[in-house]
PDB file of N, CA and C in Angstrom:
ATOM      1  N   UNK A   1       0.847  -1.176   0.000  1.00  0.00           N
ATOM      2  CA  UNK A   1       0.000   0.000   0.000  1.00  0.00           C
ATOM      3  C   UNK A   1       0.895   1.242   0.000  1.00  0.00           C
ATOM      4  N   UNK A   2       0.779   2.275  -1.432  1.00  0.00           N
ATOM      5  CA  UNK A   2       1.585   3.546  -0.988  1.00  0.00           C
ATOM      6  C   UNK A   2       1.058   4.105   0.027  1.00  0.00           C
ATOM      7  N   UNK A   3       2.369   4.928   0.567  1.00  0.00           N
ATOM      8  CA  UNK A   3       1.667   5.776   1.611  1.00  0.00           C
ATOM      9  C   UNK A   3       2.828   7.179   1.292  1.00  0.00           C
ATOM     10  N   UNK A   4       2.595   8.339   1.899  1.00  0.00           N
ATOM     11  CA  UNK A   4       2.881   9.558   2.026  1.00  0.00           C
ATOM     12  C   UNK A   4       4.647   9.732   2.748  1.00  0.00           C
ATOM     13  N   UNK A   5       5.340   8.653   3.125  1.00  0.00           N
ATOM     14  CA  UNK A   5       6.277   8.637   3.901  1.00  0.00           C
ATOM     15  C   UNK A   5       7.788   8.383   2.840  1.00  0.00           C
ATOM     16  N   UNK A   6       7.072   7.745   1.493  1.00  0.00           N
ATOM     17  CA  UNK A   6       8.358   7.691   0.226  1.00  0.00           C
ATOM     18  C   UNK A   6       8.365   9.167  -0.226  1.00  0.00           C
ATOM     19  N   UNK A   7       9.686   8.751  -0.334  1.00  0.00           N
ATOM     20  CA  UNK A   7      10.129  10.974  -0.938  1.00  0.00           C
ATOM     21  C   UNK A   7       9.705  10.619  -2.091  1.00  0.00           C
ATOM     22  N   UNK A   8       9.230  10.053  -3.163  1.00  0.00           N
ATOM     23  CA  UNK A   8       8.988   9.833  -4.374  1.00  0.00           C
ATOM     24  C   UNK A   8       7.854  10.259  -4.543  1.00  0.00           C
ATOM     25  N   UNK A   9       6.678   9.298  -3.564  1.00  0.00           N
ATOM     26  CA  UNK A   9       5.530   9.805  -3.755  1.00  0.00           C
ATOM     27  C   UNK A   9       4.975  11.200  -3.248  1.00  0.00           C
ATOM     28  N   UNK A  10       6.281  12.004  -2.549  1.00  0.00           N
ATOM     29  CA  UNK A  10       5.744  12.965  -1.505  1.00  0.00           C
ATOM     30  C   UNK A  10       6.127  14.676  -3.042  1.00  0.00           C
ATOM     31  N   UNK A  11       6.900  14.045  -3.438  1.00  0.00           N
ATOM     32  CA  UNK A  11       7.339  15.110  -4.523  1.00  0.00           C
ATOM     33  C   UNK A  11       6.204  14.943  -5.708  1.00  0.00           C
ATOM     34  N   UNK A  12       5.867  14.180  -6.031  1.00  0.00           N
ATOM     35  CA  UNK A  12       4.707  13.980  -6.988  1.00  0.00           C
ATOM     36  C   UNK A  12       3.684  14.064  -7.321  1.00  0.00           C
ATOM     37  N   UNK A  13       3.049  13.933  -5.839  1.00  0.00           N
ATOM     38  CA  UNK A  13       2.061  14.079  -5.554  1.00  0.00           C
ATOM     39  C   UNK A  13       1.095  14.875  -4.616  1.00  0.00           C
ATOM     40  N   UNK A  14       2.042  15.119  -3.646  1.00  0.00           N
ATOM     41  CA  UNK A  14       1.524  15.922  -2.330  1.00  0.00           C
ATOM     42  C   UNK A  14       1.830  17.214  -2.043  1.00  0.00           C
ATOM     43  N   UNK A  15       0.579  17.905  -1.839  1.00  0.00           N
ATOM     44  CA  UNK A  15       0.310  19.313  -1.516  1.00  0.00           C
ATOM     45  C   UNK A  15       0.884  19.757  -0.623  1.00  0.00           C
ATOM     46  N   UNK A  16       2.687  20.580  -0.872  1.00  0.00           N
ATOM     47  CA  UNK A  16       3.027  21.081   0.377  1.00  0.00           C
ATOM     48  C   UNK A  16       3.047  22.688   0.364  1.00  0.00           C
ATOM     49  N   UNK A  17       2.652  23.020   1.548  1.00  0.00           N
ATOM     50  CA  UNK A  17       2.126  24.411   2.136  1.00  0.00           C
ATOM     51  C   UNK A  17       2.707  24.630   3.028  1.00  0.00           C
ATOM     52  N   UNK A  18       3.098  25.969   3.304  1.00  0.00           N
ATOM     53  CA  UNK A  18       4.098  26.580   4.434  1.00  0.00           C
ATOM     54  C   UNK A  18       3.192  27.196   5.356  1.00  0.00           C
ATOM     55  N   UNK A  19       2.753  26.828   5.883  1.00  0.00           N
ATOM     56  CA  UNK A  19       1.399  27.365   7.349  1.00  0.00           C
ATOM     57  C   UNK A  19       2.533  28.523   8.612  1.00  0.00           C
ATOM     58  N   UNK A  20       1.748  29.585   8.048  1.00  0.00           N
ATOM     59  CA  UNK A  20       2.807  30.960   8.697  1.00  0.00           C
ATOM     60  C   UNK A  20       2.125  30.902  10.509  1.00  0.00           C
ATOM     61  N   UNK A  21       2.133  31.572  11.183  1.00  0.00           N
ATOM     62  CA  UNK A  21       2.144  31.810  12.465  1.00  0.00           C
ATOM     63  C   UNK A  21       0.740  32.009  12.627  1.00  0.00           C
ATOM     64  N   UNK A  22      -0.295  32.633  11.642  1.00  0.00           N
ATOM     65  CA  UNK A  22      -1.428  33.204  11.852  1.00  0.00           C
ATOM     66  C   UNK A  22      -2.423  32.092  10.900  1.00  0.00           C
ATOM     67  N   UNK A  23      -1.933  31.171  10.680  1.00  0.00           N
ATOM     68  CA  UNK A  23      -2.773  29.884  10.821  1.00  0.00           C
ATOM     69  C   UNK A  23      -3.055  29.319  11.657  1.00  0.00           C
ATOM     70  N   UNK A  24      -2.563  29.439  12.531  1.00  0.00           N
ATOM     71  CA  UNK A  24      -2.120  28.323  13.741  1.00  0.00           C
ATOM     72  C   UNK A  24      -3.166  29.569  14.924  1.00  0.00           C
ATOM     73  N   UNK A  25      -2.522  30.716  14.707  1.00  0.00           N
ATOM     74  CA  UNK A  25      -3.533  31.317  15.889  1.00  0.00           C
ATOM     75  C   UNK A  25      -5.253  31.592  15.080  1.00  0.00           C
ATOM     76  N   UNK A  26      -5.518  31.512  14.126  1.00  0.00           N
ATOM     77  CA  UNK A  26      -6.875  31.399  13.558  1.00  0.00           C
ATOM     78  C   UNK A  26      -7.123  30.199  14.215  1.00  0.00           C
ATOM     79  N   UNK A  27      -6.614  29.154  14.511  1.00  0.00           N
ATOM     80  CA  UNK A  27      -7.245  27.562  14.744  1.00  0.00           C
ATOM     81  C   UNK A  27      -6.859  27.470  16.422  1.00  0.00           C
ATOM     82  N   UNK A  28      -6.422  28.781  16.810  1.00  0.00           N
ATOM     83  CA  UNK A  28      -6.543  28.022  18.509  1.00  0.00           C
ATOM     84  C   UNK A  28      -4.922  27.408  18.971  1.00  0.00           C
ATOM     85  N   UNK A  29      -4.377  27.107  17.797  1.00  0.00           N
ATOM     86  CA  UNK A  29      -2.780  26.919  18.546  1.00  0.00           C
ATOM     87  C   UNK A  29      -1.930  28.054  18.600  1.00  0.00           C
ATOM     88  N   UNK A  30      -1.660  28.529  20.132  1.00  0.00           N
ATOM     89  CA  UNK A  30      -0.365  29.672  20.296  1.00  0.00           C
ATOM     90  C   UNK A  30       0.822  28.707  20.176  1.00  0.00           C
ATOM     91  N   UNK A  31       0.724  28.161  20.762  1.00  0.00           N
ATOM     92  CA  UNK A  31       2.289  27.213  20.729  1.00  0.00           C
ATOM     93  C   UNK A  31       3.026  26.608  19.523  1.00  0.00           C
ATOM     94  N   UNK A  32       1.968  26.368  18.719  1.00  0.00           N
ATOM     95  CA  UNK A  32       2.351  26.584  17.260  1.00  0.00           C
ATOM     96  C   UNK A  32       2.812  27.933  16.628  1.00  0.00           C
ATOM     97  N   UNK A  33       2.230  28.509  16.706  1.00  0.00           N
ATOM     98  CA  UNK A  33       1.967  29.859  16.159  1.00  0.00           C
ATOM     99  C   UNK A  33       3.229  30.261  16.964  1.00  0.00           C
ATOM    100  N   UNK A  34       3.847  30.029  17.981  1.00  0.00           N
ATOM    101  CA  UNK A  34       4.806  30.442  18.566  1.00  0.00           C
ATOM    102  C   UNK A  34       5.913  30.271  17.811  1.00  0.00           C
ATOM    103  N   UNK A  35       5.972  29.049  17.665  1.00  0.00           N
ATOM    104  CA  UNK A  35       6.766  28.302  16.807  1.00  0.00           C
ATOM    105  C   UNK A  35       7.283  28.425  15.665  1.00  0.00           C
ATOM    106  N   UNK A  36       6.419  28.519  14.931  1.00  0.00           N
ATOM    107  CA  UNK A  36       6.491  29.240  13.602  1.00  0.00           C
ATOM    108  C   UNK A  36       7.034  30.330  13.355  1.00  0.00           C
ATOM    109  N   UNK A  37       6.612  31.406  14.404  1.00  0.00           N
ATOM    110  CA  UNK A  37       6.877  32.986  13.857  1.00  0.00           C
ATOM    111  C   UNK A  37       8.623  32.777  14.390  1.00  0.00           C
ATOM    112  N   UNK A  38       8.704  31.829  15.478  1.00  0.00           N
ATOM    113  CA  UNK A  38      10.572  32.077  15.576  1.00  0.00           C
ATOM    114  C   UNK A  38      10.878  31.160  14.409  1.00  0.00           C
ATOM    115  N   UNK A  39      10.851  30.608  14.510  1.00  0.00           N
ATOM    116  CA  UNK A  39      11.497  29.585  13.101  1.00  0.00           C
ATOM    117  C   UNK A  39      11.692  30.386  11.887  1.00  0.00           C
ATOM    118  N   UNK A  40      10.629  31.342  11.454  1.00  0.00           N
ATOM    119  CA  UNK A  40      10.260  32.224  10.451  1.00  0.00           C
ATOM    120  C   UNK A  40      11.367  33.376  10.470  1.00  0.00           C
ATOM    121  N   UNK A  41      11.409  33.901  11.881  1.00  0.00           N
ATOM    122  CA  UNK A  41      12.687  35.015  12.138  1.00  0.00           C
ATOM    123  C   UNK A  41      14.005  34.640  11.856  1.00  0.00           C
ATOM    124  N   UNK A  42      13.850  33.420  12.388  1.00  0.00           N
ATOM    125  CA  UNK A  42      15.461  32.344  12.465  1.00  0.00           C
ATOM    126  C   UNK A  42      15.761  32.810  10.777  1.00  0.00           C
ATOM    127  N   UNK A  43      14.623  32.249  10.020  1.00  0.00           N
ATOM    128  CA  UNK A  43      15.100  31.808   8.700  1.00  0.00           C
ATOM    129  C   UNK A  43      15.240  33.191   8.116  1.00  0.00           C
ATOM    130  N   UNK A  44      14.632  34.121   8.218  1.00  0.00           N
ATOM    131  CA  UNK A  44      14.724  35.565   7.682  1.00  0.00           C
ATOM    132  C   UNK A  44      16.138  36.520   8.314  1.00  0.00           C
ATOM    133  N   UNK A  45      16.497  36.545   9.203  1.00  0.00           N
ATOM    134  CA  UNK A  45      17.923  36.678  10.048  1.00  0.00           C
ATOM    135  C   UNK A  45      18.523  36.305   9.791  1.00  0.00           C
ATOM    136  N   UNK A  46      18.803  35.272   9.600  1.00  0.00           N
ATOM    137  CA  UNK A  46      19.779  34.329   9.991  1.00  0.00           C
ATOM    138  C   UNK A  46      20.652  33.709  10.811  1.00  0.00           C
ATOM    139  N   UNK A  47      20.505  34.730  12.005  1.00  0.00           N
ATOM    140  CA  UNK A  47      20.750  34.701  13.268  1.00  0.00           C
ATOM    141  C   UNK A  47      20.394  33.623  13.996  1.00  0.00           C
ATOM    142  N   UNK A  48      21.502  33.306  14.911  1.00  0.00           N
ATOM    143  CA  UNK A  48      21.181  32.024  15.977  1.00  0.00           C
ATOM    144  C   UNK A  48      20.246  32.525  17.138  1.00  0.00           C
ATOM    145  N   UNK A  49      19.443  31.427  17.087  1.00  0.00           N
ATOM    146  CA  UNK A  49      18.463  31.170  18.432  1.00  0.00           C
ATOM    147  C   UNK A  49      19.282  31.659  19.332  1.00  0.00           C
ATOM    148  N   UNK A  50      18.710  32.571  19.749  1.00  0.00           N
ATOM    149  CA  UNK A  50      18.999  33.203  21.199  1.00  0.00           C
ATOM    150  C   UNK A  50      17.523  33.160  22.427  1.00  0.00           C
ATOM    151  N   UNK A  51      18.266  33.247  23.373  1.00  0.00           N
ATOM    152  CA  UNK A  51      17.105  33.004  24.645  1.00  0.00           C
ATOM    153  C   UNK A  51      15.854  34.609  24.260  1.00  0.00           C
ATOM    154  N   UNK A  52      16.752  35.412  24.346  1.00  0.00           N
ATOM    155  CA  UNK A  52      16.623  36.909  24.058  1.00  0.00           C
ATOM    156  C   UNK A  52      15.337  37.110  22.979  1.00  0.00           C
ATOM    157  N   UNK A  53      16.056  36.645  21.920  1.00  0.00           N
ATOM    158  CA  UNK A  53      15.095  36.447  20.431  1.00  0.00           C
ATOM    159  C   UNK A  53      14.053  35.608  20.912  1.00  0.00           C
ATOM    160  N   UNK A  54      14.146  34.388  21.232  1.00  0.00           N
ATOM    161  CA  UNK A  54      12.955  33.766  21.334  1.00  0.00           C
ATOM    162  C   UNK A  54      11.416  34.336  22.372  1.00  0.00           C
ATOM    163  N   UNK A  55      12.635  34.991  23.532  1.00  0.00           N
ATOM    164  CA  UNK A  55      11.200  35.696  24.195  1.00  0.00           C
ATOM    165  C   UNK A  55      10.789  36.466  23.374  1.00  0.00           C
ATOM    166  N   UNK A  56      11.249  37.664  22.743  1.00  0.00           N
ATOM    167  CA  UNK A  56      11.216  38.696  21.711  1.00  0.00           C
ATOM    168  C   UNK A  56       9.847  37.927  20.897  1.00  0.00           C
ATOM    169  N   UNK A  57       9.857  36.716  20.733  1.00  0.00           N
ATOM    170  CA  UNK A  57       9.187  36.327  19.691  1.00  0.00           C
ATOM    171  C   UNK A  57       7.865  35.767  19.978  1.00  0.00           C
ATOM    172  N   UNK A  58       7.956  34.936  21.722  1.00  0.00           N
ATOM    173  CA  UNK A  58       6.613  34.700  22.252  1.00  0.00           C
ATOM    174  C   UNK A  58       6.370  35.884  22.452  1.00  0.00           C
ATOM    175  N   UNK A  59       6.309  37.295  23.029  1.00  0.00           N
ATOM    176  CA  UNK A  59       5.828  38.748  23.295  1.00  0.00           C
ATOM    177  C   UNK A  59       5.195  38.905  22.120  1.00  0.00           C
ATOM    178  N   UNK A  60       5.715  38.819  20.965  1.00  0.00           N
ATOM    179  CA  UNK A  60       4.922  39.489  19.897  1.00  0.00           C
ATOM    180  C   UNK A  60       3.869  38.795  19.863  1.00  0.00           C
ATOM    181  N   UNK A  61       3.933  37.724  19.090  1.00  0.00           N
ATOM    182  CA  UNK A  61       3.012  36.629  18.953  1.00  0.00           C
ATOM    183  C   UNK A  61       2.113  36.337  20.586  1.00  0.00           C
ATOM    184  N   UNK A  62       2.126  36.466  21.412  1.00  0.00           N
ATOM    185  CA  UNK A  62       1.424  36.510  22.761  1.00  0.00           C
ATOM    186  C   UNK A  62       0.083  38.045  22.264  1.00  0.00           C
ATOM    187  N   UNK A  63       1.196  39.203  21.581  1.00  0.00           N
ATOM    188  CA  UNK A  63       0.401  39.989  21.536  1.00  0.00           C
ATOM    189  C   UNK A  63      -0.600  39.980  20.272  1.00  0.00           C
ATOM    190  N   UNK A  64      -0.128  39.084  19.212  1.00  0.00           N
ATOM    191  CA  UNK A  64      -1.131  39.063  18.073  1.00  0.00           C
ATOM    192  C   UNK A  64      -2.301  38.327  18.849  1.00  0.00           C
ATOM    193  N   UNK A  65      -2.253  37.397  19.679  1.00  0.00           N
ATOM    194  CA  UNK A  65      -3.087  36.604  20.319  1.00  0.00           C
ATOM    195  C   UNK A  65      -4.361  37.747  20.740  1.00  0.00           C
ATOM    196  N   UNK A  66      -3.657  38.086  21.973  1.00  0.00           N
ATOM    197  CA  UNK A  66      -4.498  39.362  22.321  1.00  0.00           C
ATOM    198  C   UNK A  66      -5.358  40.338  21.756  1.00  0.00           C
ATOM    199  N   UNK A  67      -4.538  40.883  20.497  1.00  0.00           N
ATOM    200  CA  UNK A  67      -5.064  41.229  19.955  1.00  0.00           C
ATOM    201  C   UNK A  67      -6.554  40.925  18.970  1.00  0.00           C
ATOM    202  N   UNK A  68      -6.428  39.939  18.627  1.00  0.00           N
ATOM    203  CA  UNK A  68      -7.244  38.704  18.276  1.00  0.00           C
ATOM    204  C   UNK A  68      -8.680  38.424  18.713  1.00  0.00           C
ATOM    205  N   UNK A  69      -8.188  37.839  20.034  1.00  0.00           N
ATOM    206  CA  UNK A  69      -9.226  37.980  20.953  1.00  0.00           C
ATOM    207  C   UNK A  69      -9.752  39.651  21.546  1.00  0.00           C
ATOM    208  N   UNK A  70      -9.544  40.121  21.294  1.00  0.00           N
ATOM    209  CA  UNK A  70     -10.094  41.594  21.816  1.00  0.00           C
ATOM    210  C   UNK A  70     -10.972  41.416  19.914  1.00  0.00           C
ATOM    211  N   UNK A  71     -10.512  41.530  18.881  1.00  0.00           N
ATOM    212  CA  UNK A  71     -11.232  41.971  18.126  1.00  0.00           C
ATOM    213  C   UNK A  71     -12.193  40.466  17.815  1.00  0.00           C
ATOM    214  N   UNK A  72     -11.881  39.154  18.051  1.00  0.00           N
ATOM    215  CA  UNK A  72     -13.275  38.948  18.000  1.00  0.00           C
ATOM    216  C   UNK A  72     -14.649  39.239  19.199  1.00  0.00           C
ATOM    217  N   UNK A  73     -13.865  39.461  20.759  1.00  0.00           N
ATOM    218  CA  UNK A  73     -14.663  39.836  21.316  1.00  0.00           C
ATOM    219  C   UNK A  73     -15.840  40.837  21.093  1.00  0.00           C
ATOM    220  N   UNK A  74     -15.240  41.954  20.398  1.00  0.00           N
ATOM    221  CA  UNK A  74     -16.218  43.233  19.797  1.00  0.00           C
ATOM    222  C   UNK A  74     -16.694  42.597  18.669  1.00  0.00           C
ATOM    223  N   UNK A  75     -16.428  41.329  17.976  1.00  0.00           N
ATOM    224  CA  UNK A  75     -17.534  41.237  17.151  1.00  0.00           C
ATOM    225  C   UNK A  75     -18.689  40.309  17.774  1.00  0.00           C
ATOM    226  N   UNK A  76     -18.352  40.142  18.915  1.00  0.00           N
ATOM    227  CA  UNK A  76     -19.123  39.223  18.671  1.00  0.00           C
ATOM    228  C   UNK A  76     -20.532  40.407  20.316  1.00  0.00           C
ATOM    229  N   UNK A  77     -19.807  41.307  20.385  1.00  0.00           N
ATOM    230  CA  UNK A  77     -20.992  42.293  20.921  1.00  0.00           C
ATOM    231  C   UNK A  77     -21.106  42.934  20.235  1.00  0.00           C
ATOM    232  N   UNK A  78     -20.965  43.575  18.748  1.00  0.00           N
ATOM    233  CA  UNK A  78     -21.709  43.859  18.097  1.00  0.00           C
ATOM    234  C   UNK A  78     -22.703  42.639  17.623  1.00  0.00           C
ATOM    235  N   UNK A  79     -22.468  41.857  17.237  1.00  0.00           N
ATOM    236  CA  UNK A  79     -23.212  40.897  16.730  1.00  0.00           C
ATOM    237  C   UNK A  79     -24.485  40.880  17.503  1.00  0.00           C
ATOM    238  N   UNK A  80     -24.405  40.515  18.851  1.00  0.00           N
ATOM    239  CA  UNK A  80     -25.067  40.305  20.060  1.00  0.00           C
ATOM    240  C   UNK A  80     -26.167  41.666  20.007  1.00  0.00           C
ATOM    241  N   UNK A  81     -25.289  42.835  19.858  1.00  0.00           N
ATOM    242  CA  UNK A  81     -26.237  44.012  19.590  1.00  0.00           C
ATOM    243  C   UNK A  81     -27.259  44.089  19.029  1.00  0.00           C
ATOM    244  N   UNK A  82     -26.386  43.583  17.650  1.00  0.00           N
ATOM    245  CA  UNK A  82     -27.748  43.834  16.649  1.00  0.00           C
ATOM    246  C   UNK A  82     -28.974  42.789  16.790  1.00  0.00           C
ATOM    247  N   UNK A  83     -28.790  41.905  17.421  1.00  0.00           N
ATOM    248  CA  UNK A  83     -29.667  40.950  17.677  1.00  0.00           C
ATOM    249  C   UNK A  83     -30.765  41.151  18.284  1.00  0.00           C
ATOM    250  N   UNK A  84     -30.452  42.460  19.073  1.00  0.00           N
ATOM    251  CA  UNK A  84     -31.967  43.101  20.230  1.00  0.00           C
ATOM    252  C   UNK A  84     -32.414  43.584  19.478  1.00  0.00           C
TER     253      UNK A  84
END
């Protein structure tokens, strides 16, 4: 039975997609989304993982979170609004 794990069939056939930081927080994973956005810096820098950078990088991403949730909160009292 093929399966997805031969590099043969994985180049040929299979849909690969680079899922950025704000996929992961649309679906509820920070820790992903954490993940990503340093990995993403790493690769754009080029700079070594530092302790420094990496907090640098949960702060931001902590704050897209936040942010997030504050703006679906207001939609979802407007929503609620218009409903009366």
């Amino acid at each position: 039975m093929p399966h997805f794990t031969n590099a043969d069939l994985m180049s040929r056939y299979a849909d690969q997609q680079t899922l950025h930081f704000t996929y992961y927080l649309k679906h509820g994973r920070p820790s992903f989304a954490v993940f990503a956005f340093t990995i993403a810096n790493y690769r754009l820098d080029s700079h070594k993982l530092t302790r420094r950078s990496v907090d640098y990088d949960l702060i931001s991403v902590l704050y897209c979170c936040l942010i997030t949730v504050t703006f679906v909160k207001c939609l979802e009292a407007v929503v609620a609004s218009e409903r009366l």
